[in-house]
N, C-alpha and C. Protein backbone atom coordinates (compact mmCIF):
# COMPACT_ATOMS: atom_id res chain seq x y z
N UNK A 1 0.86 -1.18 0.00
CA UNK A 1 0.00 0.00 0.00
C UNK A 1 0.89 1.24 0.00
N UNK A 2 0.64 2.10 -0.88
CA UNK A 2 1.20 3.42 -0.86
C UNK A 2 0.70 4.44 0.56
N UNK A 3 1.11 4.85 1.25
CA UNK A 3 0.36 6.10 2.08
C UNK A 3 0.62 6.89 2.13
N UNK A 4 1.74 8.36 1.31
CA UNK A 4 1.72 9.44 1.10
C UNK A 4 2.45 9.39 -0.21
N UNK A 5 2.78 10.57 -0.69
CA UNK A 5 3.57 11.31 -1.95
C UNK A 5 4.18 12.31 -1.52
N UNK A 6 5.30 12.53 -1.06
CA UNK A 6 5.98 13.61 -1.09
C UNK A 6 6.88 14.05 -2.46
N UNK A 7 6.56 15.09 -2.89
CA UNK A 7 7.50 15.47 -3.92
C UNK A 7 7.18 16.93 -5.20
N UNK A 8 7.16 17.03 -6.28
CA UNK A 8 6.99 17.81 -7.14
C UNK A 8 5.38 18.16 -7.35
N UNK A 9 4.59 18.91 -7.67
CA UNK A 9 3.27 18.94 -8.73
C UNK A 9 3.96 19.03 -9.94
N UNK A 10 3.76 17.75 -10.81
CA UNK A 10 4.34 18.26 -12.52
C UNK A 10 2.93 18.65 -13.27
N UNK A 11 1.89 18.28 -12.84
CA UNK A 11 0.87 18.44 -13.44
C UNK A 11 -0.65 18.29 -12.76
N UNK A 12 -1.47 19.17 -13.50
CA UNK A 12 -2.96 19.01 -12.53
C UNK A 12 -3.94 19.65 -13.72
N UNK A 13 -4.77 18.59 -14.01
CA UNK A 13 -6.30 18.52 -14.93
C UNK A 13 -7.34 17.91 -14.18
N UNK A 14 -7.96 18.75 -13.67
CA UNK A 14 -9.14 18.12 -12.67
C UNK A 14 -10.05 16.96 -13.38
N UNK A 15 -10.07 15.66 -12.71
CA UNK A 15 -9.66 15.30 -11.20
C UNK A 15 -7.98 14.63 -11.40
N UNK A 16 -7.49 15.00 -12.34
CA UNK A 16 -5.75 14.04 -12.11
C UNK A 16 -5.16 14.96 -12.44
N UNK A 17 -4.03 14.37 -11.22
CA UNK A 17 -2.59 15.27 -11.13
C UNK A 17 -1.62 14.23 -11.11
N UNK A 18 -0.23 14.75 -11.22
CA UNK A 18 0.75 13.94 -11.44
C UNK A 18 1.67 14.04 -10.83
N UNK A 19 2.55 13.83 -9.75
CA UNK A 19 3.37 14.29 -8.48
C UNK A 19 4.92 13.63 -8.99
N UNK A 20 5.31 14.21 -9.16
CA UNK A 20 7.50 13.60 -9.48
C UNK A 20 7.89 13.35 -8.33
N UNK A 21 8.18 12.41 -8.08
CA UNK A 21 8.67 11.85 -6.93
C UNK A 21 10.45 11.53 -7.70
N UNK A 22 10.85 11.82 -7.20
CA UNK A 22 12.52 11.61 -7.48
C UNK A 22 12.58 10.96 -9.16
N UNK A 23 11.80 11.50 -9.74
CA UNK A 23 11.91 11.01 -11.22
C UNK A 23 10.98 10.14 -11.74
N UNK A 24 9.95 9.58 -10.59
CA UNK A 24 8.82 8.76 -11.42
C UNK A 24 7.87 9.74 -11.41
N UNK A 25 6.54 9.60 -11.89
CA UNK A 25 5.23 10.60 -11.94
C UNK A 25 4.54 9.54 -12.03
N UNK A 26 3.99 9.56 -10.73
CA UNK A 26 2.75 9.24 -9.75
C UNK A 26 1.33 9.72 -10.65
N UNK A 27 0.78 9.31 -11.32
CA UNK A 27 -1.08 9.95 -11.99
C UNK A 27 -1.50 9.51 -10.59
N UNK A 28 -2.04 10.30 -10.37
CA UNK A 28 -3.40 10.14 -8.91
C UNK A 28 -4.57 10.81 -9.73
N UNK A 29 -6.01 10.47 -9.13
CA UNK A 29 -7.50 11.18 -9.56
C UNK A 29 -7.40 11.59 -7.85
N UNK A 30 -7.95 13.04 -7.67
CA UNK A 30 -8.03 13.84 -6.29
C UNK A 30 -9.61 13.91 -6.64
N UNK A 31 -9.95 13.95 -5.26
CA UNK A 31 -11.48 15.29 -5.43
C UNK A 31 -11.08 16.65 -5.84
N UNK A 32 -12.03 17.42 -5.48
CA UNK A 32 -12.11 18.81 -5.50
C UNK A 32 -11.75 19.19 -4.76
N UNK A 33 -12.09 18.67 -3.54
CA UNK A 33 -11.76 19.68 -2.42
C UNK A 33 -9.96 19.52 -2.44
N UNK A 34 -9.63 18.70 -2.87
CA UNK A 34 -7.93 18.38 -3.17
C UNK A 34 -7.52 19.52 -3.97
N UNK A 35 -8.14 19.16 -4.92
CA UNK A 35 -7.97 20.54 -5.98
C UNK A 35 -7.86 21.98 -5.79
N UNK A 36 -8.87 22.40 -4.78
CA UNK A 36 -9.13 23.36 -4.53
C UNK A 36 -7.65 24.42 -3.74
N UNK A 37 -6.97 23.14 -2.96
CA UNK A 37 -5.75 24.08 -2.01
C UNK A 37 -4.49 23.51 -2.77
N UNK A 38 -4.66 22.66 -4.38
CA UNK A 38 -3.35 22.84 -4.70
C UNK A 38 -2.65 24.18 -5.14
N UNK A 39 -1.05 23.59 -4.68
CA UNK A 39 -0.21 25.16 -5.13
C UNK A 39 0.26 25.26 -6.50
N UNK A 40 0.54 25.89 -7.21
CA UNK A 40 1.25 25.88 -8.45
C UNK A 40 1.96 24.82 -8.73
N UNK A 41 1.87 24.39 -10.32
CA UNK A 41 2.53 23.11 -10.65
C UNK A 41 4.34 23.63 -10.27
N UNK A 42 5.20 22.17 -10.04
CA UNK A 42 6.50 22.92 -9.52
C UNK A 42 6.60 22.78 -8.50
N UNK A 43 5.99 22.85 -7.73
CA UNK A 43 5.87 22.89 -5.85
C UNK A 43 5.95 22.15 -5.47
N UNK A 44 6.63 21.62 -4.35
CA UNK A 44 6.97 20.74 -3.51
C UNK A 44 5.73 20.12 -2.77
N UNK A 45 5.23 19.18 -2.48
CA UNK A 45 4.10 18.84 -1.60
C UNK A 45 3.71 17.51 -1.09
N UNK A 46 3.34 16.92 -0.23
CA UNK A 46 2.81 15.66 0.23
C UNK A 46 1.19 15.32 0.37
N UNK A 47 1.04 14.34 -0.27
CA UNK A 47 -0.54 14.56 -0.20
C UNK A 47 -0.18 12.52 0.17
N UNK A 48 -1.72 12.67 1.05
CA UNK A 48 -1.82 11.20 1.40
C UNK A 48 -2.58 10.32 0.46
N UNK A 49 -2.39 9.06 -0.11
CA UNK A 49 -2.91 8.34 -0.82
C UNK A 49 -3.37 6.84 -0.20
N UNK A 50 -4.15 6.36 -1.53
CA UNK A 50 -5.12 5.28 -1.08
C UNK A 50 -5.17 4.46 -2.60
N UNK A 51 -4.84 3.27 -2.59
CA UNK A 51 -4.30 2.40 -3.88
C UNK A 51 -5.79 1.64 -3.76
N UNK A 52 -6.24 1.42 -5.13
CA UNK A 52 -7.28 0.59 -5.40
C UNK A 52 -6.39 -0.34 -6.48
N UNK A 53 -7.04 -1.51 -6.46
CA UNK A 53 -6.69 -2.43 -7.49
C UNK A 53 -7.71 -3.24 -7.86
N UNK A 54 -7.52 -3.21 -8.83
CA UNK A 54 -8.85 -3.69 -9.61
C UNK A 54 -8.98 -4.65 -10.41
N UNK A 55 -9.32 -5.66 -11.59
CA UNK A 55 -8.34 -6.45 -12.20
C UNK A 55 -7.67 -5.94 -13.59
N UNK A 56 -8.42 -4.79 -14.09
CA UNK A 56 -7.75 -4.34 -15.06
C UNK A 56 -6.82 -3.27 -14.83
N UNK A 57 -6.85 -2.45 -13.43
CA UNK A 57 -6.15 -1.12 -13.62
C UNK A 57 -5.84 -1.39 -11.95
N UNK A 58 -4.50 -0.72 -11.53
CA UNK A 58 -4.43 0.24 -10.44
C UNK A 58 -4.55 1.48 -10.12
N UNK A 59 -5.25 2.35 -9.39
CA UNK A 59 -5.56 3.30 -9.67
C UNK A 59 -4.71 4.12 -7.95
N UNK A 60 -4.45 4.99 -8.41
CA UNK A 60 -3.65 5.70 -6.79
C UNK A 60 -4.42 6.85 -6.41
N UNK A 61 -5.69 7.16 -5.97
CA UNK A 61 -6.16 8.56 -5.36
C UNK A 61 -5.25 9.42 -4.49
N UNK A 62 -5.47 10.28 -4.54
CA UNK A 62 -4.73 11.82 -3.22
C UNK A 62 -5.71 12.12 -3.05
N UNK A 63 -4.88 13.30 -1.97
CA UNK A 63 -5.99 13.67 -0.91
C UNK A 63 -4.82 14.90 -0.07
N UNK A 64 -5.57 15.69 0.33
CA UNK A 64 -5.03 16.87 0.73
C UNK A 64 -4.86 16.46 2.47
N UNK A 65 -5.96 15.97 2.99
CA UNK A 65 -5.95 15.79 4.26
C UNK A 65 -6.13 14.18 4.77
N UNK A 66 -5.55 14.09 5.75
CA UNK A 66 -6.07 12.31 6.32
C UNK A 66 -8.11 12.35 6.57
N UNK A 67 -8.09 13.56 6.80
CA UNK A 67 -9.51 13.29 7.16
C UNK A 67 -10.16 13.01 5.94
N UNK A 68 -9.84 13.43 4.48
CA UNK A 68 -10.43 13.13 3.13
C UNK A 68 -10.28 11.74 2.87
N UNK A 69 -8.82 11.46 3.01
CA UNK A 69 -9.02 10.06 3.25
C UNK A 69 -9.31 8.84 3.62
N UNK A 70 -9.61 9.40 5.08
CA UNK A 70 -10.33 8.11 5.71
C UNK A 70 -11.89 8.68 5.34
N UNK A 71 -12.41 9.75 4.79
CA UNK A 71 -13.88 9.35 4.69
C UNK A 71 -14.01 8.40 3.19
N UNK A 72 -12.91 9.06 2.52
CA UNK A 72 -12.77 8.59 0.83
C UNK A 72 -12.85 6.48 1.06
N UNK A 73 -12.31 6.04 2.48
CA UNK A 73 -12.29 4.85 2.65
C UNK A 73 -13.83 4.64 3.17
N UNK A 74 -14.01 4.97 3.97
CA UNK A 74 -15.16 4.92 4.38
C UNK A 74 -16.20 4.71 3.71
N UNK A 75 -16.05 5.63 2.91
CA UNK A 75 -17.36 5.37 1.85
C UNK A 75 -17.29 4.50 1.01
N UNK A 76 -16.11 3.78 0.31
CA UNK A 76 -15.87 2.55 -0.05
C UNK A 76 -16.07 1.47 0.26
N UNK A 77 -16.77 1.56 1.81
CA UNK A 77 -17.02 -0.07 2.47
C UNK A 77 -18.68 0.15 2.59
N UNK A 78 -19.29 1.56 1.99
CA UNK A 78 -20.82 1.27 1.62
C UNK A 78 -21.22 0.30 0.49
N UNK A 79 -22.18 -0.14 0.65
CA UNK A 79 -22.53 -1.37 -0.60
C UNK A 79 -23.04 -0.59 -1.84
N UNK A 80 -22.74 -0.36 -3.01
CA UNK A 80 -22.63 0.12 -4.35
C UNK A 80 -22.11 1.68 -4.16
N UNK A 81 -21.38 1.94 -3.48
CA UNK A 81 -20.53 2.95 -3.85
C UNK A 81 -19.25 2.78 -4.36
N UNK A 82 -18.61 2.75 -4.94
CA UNK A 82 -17.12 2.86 -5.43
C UNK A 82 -16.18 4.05 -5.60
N UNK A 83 -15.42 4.01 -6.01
CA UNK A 83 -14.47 5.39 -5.81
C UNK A 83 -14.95 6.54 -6.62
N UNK A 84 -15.27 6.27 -7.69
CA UNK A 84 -15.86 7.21 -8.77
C UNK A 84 -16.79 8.07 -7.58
N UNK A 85 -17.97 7.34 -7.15
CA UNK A 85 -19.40 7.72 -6.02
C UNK A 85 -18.35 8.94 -5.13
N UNK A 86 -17.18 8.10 -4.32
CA UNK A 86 -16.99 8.58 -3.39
C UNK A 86 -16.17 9.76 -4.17
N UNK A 87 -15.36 10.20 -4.53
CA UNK A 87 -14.73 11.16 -5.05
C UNK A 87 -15.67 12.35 -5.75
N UNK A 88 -16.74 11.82 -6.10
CA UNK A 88 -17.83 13.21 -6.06
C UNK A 88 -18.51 12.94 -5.43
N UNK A 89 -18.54 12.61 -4.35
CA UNK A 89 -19.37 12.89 -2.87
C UNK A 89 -18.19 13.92 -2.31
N UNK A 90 -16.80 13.66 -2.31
CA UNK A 90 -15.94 14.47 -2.06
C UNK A 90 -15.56 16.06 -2.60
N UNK A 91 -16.16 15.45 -3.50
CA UNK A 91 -15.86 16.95 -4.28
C UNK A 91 -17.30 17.87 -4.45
N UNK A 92 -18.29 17.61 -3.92
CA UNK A 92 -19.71 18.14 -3.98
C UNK A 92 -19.69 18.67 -2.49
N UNK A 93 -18.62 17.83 -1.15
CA UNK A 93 -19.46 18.24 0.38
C UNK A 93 -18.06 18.46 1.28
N UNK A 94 -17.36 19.08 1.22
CA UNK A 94 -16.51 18.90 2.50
C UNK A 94 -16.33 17.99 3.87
N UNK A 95 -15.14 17.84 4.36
CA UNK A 95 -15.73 16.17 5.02
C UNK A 95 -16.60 17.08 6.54
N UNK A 96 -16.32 18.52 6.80
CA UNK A 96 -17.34 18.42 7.98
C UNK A 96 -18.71 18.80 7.77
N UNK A 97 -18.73 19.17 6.25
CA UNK A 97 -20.06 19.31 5.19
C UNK A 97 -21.20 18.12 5.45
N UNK A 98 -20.23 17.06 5.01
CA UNK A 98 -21.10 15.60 5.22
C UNK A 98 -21.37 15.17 6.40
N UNK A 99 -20.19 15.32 7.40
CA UNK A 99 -20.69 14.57 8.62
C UNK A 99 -22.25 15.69 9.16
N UNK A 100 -22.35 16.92 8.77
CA UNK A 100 -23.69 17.59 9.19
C UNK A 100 -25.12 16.81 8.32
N UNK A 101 -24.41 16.38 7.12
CA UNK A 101 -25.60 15.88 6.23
C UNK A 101 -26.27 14.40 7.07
N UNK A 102 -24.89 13.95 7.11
CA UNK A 102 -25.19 12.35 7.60
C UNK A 102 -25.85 12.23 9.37
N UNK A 103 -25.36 13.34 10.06
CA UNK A 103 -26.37 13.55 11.41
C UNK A 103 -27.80 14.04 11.37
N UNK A 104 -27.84 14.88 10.51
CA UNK A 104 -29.24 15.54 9.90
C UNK A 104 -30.00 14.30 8.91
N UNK A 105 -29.43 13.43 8.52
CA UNK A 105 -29.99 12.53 8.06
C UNK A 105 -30.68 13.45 6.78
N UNK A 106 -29.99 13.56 6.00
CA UNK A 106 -30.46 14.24 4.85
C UNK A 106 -30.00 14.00 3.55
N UNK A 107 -30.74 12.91 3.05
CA UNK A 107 -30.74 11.47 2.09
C UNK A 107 -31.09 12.90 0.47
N UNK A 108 -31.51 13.74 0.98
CA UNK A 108 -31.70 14.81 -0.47
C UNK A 108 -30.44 15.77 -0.68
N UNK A 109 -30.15 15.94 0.18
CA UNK A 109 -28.33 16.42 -0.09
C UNK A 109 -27.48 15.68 -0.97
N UNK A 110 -27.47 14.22 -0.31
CA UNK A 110 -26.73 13.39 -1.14
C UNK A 110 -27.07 12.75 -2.61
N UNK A 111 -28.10 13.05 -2.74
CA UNK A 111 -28.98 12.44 -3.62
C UNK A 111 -28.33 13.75 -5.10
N UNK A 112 -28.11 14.99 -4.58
CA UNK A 112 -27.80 15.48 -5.49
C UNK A 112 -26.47 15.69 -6.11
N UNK A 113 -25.68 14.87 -5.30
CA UNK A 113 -24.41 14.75 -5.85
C UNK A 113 -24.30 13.82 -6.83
N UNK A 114 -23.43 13.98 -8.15
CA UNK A 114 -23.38 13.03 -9.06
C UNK A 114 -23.11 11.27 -9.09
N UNK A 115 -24.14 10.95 -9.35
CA UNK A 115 -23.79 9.12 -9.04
C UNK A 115 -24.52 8.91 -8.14
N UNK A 116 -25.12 9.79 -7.24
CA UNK A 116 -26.13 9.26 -5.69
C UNK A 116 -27.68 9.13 -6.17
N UNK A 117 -27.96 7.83 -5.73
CA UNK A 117 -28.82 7.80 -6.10
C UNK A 117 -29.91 7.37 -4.90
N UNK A 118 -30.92 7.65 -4.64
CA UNK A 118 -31.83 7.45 -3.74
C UNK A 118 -31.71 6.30 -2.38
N UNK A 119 -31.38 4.72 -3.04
CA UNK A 119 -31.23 4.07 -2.18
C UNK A 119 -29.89 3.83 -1.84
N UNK A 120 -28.45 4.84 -2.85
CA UNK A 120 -27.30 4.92 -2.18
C UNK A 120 -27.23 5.96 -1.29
N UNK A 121 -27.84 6.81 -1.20
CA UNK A 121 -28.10 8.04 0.04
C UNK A 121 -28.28 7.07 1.22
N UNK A 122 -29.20 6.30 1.00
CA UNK A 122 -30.10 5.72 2.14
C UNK A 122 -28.58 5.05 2.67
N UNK A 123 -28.42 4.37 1.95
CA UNK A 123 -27.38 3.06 2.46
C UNK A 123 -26.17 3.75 3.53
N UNK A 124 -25.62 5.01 2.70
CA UNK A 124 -24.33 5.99 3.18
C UNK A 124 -24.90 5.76 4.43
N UNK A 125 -26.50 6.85 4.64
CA UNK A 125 -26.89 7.24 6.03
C UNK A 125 -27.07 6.13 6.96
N UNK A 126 -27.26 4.80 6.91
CA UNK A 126 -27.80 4.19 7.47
C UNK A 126 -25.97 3.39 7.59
N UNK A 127 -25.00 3.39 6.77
CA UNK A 127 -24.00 2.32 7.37
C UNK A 127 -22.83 3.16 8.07
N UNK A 128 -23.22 4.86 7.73
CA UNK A 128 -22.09 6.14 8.80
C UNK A 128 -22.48 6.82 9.58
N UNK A 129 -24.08 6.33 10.03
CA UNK A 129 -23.93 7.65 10.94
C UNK A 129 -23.93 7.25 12.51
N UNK A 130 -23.02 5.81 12.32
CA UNK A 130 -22.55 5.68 13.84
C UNK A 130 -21.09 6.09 13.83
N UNK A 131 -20.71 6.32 12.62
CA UNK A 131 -19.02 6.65 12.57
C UNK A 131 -18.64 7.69 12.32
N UNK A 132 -19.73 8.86 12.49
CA UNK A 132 -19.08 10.65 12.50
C UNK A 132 -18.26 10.27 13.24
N UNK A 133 -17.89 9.95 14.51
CA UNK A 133 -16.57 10.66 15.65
C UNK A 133 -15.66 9.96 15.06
N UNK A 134 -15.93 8.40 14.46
CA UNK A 134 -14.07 8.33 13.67
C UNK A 134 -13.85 9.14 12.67
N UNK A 135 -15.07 9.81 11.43
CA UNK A 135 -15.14 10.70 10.52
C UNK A 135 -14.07 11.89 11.10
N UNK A 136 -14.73 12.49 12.10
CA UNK A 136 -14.13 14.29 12.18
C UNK A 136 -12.87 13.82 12.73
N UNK A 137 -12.37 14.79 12.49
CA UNK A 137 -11.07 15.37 12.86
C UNK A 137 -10.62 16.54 12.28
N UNK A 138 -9.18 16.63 12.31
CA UNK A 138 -8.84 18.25 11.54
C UNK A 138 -7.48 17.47 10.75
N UNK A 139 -7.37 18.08 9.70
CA UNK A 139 -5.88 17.49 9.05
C UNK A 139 -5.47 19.40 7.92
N UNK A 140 -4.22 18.96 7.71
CA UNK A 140 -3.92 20.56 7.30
C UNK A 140 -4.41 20.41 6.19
N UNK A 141 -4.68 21.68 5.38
CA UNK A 141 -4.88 21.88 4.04
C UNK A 141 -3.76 22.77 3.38
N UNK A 142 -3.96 22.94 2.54
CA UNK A 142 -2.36 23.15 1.66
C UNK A 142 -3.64 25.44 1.16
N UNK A 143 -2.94 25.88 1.08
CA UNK A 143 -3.18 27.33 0.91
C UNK A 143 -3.10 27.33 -0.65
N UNK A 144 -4.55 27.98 -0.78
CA UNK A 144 -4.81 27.63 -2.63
C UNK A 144 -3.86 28.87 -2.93
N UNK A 145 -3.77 29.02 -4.48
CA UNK A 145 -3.28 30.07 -5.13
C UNK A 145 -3.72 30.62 -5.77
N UNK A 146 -3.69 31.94 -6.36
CA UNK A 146 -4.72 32.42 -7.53
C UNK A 146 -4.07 32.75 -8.53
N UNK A 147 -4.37 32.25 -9.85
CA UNK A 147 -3.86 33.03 -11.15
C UNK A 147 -4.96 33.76 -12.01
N UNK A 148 -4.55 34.23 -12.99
CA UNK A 148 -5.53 34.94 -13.73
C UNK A 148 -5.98 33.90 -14.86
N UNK A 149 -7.73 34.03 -15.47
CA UNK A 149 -8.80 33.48 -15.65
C UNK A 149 -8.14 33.40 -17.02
N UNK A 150 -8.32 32.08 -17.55
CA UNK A 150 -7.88 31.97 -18.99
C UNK A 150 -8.71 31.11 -19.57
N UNK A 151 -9.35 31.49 -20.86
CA UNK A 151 -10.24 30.82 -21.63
C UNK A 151 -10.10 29.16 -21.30
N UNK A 152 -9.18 28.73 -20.86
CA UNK A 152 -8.95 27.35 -20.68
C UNK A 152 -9.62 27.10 -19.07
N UNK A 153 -10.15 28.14 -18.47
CA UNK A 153 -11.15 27.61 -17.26
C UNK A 153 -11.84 27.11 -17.61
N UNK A 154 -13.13 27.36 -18.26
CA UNK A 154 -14.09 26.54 -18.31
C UNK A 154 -14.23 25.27 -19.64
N UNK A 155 -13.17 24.73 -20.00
CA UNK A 155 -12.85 24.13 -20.31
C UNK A 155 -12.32 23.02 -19.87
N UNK A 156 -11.37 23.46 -18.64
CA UNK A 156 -11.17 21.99 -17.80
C UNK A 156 -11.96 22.01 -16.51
N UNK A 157 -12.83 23.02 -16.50
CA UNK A 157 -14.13 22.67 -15.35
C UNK A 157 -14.46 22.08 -16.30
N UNK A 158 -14.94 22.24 -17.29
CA UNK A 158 -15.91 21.32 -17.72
C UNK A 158 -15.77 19.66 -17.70
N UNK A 159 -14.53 19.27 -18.18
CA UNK A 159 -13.57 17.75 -18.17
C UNK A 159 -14.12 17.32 -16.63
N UNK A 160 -13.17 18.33 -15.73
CA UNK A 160 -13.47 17.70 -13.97
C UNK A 160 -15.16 17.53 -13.83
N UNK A 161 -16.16 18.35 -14.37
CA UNK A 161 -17.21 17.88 -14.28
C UNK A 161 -17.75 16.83 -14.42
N UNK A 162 -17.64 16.40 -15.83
CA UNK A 162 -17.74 15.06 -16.43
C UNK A 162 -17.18 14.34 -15.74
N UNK A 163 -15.81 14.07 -15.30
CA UNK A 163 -15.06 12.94 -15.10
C UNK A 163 -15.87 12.63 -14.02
N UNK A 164 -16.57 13.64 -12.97
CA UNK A 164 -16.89 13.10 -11.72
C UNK A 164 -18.48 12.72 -12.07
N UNK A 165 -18.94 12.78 -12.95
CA UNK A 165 -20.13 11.86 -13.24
C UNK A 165 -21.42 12.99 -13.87
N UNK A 166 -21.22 14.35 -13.96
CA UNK A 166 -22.40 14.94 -14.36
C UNK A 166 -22.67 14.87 -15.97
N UNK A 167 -23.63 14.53 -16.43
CA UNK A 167 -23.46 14.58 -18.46
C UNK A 167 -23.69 16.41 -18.66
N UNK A 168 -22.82 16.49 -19.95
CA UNK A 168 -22.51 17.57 -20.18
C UNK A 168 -23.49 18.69 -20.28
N UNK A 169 -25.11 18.32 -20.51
CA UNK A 169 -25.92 18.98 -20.43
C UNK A 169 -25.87 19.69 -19.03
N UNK A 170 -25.61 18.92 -18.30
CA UNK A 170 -25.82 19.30 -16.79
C UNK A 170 -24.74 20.17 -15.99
N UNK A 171 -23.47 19.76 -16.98
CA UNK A 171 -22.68 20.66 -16.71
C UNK A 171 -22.87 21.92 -17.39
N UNK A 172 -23.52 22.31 -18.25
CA UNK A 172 -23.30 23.47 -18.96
C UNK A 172 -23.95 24.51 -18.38
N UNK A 173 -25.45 23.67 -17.52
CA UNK A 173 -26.33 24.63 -16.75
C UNK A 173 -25.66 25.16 -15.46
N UNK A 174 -24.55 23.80 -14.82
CA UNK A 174 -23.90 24.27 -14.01
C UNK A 174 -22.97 25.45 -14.28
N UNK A 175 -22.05 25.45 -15.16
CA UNK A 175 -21.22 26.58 -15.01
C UNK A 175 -21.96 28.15 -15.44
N UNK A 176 -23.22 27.64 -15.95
CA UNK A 176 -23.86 28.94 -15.93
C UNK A 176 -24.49 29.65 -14.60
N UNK A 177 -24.90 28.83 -14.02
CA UNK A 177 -24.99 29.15 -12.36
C UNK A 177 -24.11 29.56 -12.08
N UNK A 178 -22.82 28.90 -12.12
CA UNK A 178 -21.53 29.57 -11.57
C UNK A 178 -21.92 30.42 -11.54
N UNK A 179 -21.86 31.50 -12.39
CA UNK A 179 -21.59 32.70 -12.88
C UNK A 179 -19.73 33.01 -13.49
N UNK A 180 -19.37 34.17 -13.77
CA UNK A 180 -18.17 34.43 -14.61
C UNK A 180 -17.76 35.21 -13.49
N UNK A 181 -17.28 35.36 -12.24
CA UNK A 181 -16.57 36.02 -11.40
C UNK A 181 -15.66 34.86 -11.07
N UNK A 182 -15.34 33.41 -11.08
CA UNK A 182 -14.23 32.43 -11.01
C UNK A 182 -13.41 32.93 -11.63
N UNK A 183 -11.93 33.13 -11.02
CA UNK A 183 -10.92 33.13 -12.12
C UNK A 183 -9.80 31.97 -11.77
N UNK A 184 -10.36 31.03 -11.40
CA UNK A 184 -9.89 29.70 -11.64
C UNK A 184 -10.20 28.23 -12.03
N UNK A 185 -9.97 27.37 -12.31
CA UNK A 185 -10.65 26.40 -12.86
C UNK A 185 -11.22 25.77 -11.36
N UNK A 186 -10.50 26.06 -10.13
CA UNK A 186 -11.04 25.09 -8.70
C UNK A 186 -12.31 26.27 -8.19
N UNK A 187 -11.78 27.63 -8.75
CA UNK A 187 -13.10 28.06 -7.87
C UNK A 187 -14.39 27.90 -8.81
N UNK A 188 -14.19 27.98 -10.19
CA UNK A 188 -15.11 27.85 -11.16
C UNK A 188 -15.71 26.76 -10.96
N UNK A 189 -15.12 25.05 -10.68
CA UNK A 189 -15.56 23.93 -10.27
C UNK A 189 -16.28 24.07 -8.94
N UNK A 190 -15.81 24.54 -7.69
CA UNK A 190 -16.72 24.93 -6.75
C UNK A 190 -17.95 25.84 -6.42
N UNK A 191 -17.77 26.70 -7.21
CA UNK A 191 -19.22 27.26 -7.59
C UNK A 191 -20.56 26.64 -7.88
N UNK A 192 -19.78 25.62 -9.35
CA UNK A 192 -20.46 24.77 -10.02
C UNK A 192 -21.12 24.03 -9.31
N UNK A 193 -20.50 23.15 -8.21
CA UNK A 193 -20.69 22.31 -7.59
C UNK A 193 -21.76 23.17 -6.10
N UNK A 194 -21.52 23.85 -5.78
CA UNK A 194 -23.04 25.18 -5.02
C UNK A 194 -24.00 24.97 -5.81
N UNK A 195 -23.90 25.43 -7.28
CA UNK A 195 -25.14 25.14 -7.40
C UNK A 195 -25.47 24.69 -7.83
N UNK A 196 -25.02 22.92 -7.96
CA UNK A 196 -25.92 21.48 -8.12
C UNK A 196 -25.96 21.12 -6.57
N UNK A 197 -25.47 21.99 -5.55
CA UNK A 197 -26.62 21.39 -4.38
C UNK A 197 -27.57 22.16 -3.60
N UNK A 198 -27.85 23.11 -4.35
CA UNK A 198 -28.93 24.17 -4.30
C UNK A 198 -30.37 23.78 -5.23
């Protein structure tokens, strides 16, 4: 099992980035909320990971914080969720976002995240909400950066949209909600993501 990455950002297209570790490059798929506090490609950084294997592919997720990760596990031991589910459950709710959803028992929150579907809401609520207190905790987050807005924002919001499960119709209404005050592709994606749970 892999459990962190320390090393380079060589690259980041929401949801995959690519980390240089002393000369190899690591592809990981992150959530959003990962996305959201990376620093400029170039930068030095450690993010914690979680190896799936599958029979055709290995796949290596990141994660900005341990707490993303142990919910990113967590939600993997619900019955028909898989990583795809959990990684836009991640990227639609913050992890102390969810633990309020999953105490409130609020099966229509989840329902509107991409891939949730009625009786996978149910299932989440009914197999975590004895495990908020292993859920919370605090883990650091990495301090986002800002550059200036380049026709290529909503362009790879749009990709990170898709990849995390919305069809493109749905994205298009989303980034129109956005609105055009994002001048990044993570805040443009987080907007997006406000208002598909509005």
């Amino acid at each position: 099992m892999i459990g962190w990455l320390r090393g380079r950002l060589a690259a980041k297209s929401p949801p995959t980035l690519v980390i240089d570790v002393n000369g190899v490059g690591y592809e990981c798929e992150a959530p959003m909320s990962t996305f959201y506090g990376l620093p400029e490609t170039g930068t030095e950084l450690t993010l914690r990971t979680h190896l799936v294997v599958r029979e055709d592919a290995h796949i290596l997720y990141a994660f900005a914080t341990d707490d993303e990760r142990r919910l990113f596990r967590a939600l993997l031991k619900v019955s028909g969720v898989g990583p795809k589910i959990a990684l836009g459950i991640l990227s639609g709710l913050s992890v102390s976002e969810f633990l309020r959803v999953i105490e409130a028992e609020d099966a229509a929150a989840l329902v509107r995240l991409p891939g949730v579907g009625r009786k996978t809401a149910e299932r989440i609520l009914i197999d975590l909400r004895d495990k908020t207190s292993d859920l919370a905790g605090t883990g650091p987050a990495f301090v986002p950066t800002v550059v200036g807005q380049t026709a290529s924002v909503q362009q790879e919001a749009t990709v990170a949209l898709v990849a995390l499960g919305y069809r493109p119709q749905e994205v298009s209404r989303l980034l129109k909600a956005a609105g055009d005050e994002a001048t990044t592709t993570e805040d443009l994606i987080r907007r997006a993501l406000r208002a598909a749970a509005n």
